[in-house]
Protein backbone atom coordinates (compact mmCIF):
# COMPACT_ATOMS: atom_id res chain seq x y z
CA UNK A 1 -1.73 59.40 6.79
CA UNK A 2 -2.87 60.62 3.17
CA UNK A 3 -6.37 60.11 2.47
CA UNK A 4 -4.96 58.14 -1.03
CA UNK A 5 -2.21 56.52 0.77
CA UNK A 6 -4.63 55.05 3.24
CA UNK A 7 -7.46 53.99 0.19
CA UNK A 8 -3.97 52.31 -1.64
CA UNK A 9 -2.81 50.21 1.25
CA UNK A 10 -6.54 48.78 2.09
CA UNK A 11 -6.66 48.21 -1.81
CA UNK A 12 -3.48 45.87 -1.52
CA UNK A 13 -4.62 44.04 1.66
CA UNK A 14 -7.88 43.52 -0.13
CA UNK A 15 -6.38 42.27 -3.45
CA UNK A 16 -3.75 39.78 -1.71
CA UNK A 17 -6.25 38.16 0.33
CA UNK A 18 -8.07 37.76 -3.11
CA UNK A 19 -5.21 36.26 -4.66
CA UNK A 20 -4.36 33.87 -1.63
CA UNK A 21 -8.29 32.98 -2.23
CA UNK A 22 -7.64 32.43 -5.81
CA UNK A 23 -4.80 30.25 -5.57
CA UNK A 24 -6.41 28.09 -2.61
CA UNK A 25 -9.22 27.64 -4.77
CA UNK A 26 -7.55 26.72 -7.87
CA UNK A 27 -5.63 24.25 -6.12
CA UNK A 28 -8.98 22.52 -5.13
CA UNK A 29 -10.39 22.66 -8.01
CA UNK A 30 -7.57 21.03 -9.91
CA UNK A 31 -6.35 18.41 -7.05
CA UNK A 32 -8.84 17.85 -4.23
CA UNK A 33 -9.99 14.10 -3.00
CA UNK A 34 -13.44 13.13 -3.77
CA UNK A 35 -12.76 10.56 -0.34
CA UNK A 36 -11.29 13.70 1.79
CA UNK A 37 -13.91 15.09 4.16
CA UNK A 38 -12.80 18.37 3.90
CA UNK A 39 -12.81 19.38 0.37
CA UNK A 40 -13.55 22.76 -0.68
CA UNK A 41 -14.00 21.49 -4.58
CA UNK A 42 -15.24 18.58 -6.55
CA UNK A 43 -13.21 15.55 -6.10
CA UNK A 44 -11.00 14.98 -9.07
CA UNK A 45 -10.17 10.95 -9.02
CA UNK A 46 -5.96 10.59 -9.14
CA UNK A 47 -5.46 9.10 -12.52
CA UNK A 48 -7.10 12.23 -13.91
CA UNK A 49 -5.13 14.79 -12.32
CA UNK A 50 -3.48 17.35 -14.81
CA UNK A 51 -0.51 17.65 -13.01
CA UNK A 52 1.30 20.38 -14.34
CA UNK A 53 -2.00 22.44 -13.42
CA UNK A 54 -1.90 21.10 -10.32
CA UNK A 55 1.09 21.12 -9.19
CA UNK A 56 1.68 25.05 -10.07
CA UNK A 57 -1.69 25.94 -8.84
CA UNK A 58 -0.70 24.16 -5.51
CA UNK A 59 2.48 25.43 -4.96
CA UNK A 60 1.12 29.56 -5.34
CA UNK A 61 -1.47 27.84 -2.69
CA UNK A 62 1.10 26.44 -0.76
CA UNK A 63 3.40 29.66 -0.48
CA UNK A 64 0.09 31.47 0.27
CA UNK A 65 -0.90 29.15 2.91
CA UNK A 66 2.01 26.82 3.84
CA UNK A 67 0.49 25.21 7.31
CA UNK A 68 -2.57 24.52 5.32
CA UNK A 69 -2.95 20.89 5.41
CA UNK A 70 -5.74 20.51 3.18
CA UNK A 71 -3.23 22.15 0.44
CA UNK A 72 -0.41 19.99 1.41
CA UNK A 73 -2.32 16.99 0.81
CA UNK A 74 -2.93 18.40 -2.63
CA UNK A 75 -0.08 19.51 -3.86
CA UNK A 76 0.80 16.06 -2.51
CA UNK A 77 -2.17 14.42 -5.13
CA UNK A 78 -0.37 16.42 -8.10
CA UNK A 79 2.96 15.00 -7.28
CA UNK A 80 2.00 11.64 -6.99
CA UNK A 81 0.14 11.99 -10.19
CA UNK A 82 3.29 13.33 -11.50
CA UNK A 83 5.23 10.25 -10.27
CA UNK A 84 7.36 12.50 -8.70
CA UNK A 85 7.66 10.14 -5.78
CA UNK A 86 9.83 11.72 -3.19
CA UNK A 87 8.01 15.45 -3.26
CA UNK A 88 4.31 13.46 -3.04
CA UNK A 89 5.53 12.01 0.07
CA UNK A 90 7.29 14.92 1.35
CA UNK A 91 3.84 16.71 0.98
CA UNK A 92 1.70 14.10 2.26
CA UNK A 93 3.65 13.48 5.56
CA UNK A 94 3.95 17.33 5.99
CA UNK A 95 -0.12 17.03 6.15
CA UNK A 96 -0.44 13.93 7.92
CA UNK A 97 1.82 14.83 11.02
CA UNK A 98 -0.63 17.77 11.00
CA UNK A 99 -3.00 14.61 11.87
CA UNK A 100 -5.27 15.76 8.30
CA UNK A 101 -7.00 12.25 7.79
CA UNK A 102 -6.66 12.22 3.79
CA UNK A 103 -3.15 12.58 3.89
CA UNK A 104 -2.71 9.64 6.20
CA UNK A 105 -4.89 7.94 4.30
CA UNK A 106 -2.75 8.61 1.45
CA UNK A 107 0.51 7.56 2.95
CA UNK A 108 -0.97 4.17 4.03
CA UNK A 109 -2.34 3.52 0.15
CA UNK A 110 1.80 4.58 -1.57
CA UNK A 111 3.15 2.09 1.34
CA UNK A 112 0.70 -0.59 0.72
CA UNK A 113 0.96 -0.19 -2.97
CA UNK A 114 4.47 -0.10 -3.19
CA UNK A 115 6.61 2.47 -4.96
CA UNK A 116 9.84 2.80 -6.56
CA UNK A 117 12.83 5.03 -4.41
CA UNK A 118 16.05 6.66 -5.64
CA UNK A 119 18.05 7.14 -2.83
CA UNK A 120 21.67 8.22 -5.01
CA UNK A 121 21.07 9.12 -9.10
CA UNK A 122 21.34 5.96 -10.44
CA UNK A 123 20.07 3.44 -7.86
CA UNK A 124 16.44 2.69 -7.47
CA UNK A 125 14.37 -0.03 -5.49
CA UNK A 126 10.81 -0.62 -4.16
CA UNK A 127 9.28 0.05 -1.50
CA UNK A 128 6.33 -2.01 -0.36
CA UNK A 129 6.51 -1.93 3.42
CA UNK A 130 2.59 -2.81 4.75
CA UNK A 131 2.89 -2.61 8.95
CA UNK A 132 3.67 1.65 7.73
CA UNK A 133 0.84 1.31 5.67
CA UNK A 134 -1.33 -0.20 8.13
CA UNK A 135 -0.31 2.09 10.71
CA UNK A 136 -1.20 5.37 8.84
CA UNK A 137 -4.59 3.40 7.69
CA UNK A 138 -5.08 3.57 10.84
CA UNK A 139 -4.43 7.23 12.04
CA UNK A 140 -7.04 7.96 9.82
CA UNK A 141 -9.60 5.24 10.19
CA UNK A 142 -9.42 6.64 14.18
CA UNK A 143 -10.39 9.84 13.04
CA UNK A 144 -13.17 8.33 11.74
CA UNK A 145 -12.28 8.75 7.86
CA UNK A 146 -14.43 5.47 6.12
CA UNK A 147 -11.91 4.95 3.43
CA UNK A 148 -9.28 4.52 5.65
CA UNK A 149 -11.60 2.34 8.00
CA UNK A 150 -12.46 -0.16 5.14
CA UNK A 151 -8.51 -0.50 4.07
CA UNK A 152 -7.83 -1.15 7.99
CA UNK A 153 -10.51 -3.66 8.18
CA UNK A 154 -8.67 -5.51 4.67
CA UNK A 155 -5.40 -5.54 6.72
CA UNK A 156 -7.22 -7.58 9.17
CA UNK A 157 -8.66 -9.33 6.85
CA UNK A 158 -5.94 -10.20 4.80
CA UNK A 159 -2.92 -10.24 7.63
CA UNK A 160 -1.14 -7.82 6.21
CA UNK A 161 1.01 -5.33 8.52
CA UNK A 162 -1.41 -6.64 11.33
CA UNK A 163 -2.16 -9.89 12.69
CA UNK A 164 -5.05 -11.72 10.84
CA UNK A 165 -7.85 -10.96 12.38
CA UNK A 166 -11.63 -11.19 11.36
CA UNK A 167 -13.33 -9.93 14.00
CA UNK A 168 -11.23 -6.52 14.03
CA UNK A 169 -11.79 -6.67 9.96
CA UNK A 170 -15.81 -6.66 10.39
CA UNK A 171 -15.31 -4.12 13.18
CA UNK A 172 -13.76 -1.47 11.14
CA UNK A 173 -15.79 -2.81 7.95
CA UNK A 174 -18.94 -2.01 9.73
CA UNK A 175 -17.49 1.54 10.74
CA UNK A 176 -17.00 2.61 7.35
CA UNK A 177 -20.50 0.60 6.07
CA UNK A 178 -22.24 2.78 8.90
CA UNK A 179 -21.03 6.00 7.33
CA UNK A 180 -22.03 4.55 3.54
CA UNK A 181 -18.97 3.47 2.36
CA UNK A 182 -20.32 1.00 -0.43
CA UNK A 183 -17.00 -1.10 -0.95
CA UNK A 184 -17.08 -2.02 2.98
CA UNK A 185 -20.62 -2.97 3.12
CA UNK A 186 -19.79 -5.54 0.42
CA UNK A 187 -16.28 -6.68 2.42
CA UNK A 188 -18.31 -7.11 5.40
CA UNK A 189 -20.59 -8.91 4.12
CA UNK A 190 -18.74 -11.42 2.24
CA UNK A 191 -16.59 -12.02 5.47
CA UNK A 192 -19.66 -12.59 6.75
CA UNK A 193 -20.38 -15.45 4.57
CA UNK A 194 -16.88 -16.44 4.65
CA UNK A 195 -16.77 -20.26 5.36
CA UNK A 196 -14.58 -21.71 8.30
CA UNK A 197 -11.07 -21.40 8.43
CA UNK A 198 -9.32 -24.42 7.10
CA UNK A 199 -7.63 -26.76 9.76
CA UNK A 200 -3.99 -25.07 10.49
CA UNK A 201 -2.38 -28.07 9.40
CA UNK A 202 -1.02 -28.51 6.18
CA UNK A 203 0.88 -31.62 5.22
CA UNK A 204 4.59 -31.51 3.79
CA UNK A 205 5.99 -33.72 1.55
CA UNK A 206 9.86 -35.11 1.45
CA UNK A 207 11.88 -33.76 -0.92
CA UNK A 208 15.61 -35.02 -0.96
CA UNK A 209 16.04 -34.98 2.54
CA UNK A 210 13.82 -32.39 3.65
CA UNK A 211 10.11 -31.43 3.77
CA UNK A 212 8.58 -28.99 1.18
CA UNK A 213 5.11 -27.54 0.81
CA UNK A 214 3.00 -28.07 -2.07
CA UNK A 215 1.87 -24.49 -3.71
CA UNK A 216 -0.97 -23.12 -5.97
CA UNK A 217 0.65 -20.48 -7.24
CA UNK A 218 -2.13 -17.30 -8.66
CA UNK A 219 -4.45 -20.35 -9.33
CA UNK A 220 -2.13 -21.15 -12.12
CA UNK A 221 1.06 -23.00 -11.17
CA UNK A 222 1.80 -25.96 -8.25
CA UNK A 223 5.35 -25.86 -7.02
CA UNK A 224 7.07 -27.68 -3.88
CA UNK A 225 8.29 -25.14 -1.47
CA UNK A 226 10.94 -24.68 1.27
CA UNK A 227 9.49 -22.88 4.54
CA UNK A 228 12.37 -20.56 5.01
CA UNK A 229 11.77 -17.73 7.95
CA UNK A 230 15.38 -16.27 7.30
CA UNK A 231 14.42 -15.28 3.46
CA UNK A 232 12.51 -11.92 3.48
CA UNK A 233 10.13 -12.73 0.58
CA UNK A 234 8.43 -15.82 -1.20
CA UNK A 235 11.44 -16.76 -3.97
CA UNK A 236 10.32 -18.20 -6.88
CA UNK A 237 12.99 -19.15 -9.84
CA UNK A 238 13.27 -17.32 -12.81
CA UNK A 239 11.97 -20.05 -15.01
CA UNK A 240 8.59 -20.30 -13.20
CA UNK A 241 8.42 -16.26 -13.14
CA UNK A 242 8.94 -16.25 -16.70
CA UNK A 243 6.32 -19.40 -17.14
CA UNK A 244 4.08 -17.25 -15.44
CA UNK A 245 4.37 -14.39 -17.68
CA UNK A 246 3.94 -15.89 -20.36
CA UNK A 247 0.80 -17.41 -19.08
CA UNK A 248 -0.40 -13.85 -18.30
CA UNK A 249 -0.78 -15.31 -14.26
CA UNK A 250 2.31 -12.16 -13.67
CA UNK A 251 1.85 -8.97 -15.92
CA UNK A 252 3.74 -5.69 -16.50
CA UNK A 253 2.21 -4.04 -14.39
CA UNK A 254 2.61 -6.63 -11.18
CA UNK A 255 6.65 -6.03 -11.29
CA UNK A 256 7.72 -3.38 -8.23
CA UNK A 257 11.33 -2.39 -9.91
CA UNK A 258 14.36 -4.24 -8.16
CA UNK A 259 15.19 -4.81 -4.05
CA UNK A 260 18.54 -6.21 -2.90
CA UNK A 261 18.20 -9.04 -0.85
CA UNK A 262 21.25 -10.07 1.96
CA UNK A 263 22.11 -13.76 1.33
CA UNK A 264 22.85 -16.76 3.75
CA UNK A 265 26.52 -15.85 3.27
CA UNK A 266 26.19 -12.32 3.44
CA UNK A 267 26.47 -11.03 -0.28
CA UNK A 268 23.96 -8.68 -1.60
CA UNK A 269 22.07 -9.96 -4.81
CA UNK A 270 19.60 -7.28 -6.71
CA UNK A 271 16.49 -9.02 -7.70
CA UNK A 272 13.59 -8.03 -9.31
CA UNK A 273 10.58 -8.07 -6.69
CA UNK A 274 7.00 -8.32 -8.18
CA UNK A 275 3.41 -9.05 -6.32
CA UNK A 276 1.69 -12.56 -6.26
CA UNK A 277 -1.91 -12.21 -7.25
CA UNK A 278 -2.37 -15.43 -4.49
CA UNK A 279 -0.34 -18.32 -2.58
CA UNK A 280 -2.44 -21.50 -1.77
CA UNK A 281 -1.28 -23.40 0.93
CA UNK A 282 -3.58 -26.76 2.06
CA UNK A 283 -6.84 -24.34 2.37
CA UNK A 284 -5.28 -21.30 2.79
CA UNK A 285 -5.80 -19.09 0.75
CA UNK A 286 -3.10 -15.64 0.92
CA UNK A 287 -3.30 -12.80 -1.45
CA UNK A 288 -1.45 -9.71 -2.86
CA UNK A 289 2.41 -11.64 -1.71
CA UNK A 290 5.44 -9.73 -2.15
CA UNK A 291 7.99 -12.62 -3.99
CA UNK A 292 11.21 -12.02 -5.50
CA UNK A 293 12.90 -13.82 -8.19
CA UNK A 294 15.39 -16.49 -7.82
CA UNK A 295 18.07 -18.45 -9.59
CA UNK A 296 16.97 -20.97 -12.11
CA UNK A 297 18.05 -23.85 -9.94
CA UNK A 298 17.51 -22.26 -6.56
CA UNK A 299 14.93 -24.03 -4.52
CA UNK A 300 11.01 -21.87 -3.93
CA UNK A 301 11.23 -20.69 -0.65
CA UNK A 302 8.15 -19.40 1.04
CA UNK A 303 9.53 -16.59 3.28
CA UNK A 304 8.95 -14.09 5.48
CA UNK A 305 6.28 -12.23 3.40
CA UNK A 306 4.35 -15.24 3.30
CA UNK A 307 4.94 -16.88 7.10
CA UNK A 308 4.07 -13.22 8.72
CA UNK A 309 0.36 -12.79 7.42
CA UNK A 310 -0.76 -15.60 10.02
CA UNK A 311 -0.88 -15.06 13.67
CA UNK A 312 1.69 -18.16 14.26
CA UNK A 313 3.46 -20.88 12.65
CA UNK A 314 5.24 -23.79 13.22
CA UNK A 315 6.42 -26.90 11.63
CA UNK A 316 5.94 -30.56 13.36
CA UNK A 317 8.80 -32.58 11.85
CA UNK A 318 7.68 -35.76 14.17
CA UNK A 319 4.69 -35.54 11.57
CA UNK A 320 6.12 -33.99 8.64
CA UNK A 321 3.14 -30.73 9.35
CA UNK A 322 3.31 -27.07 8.76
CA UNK A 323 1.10 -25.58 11.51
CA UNK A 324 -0.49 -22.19 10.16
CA UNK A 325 -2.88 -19.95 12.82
């Protein structure tokens, strides 16, 4: 081979592993985690993601490097900054079945959170579904990744996508606390100093022929309710939603776009779905609620997204009791 020919081809191996550096590193500089372990850059926090930067800087990454998790799980960041919901998610799973810890991490916080699908052009509804979420939380938290460890232990905590449980919260709180995780040391500590759990009986009250639970709805609003384990979510009637918001108890930004909910009879009624701040029930107390809204005269119900954040329940209708464990 020519002496030139030879010096040209090393020349053009040498620049395109340049550029492949290049574009790996702009895409960390522009969209890497501060909370991912792995980070080549800088964290840059979500909300301050530019990204059209981003995303361009992690795609050339991507096509560089496209079994790179660490730049799947960016290019992920700048489409979820972009609310481009369906490629963030395409990008994070891509990196999380590649078992990257951030990425799962990721995936746990967009189902926990809830976000708003298109399925057809012209159709959209939420999507708040917290067992996924807890079940990428913990993927990661196994891998040993603290912020994923502290948002396992609040699932415990809190009952949500797992059965309430405190001793499995402090476990994985005191995982993340051991590695510094500031926000965990504080959970753990104030379940710590948590007081007992009330008695799991709450006392109903009759209510033209049948019992309903009294309500403290976001420390703001008593209602009677129906215990109803067929409806998917708390219901609450327009009337009080709109009370509510005008009380600032609901805001803007607590609305989750529109679900379609199956009725008794079969039809299919779209309903804006929105996230209580807290339900209390006798002395429980049960936060961050998916509810729905319901007809003006249609009876509160508390449903399923209530009933399944406690281990068991039951009502006593010899002694008018809702049992909650």
């Amino acid at each position: 081979m020519p002496i030139r020919l030879a010096l040209l081809l090393i020349m053009l191996t040498l620049s395109s592993g340049a550029f492949a550096q290049d574009a790996a590193a702009n895409c960390d500089k522009y969209a890497a985690s501060g909370t991912d372990p792995n980070t080549k850059a800088p964290g840059v926090p979500l909300d301050e993601i530019n990204s059209a930067q981003a995303i361009q800087a992690c795609e050339a990454a991507v096509r560089q490097s496209p079994n790179n998790p660490r730049l799947l799980f960016q290019l992920g960041r700048a489409y979820q900054k972009a609310h481009n919901v369906n490629a963030a998610l395409k990008h994070y799973r891509s990196a999380a079945e590649k078992n990257y810890a951030a990425a799962q991490e990721s995936l746990g916080d967009m189902y926990s959170e809830g976000f708003m699908s298109s399925p057809e052009p012209g159709i959209q509804f939420a999507v708040v579904d917290v067992t996924q979420a807890a079940d990428w939380y913990r993927k990661a938290a196994e891998q040993g990744l603290a912020i994923a460890q502290n948002n396992l232990g609040i699932a415990y905590r809190d009952g949500r996508g797992v059965t309430r449980d405190d001793k499995q919260a402090a476990t994985w709180f005191k995982k993340a606390a051991d590695q510094g995780f500031a926000d965990a040391a504080q959970n753990l500590t104030a379940l710590e100093q948590k007081p007992a759990q009330p008695s799991g009986q709450v006392q109903m009250q009759r209510q033209g022929g049948t019992f309903v639970v009294p309500v403290l709805i976001n420390n703001a609003f008593s209602l009677n309710f129906t215990v109803d384990s067929g409806a998917a979510d708390v219901s609450i009637p327009a009337d009080v939603v709109l009370t509510l918001v005008r009380t600032g108890s609901l805001k803007e930004a607590d609305f989750l776009g529109t679900q379609t909910y199956v009725l008794a009879d079969g039809s299919r009624v779209p309903s804006p779905q929105f996230r209580i701040h807290s339900l209390t029930v006798g002395g429980w107390l049960v936060e961050n609620v998916t509810g729905h809204v319901g007809a003006v005269k249609a009876p509160p119900l508390l449903g399923q997204s209530f009933l399944k954040r406690f281990g068991s329940w039951s009502i006593d209708n010899a002694h008018g009791v809702l049992l909650l464990q």
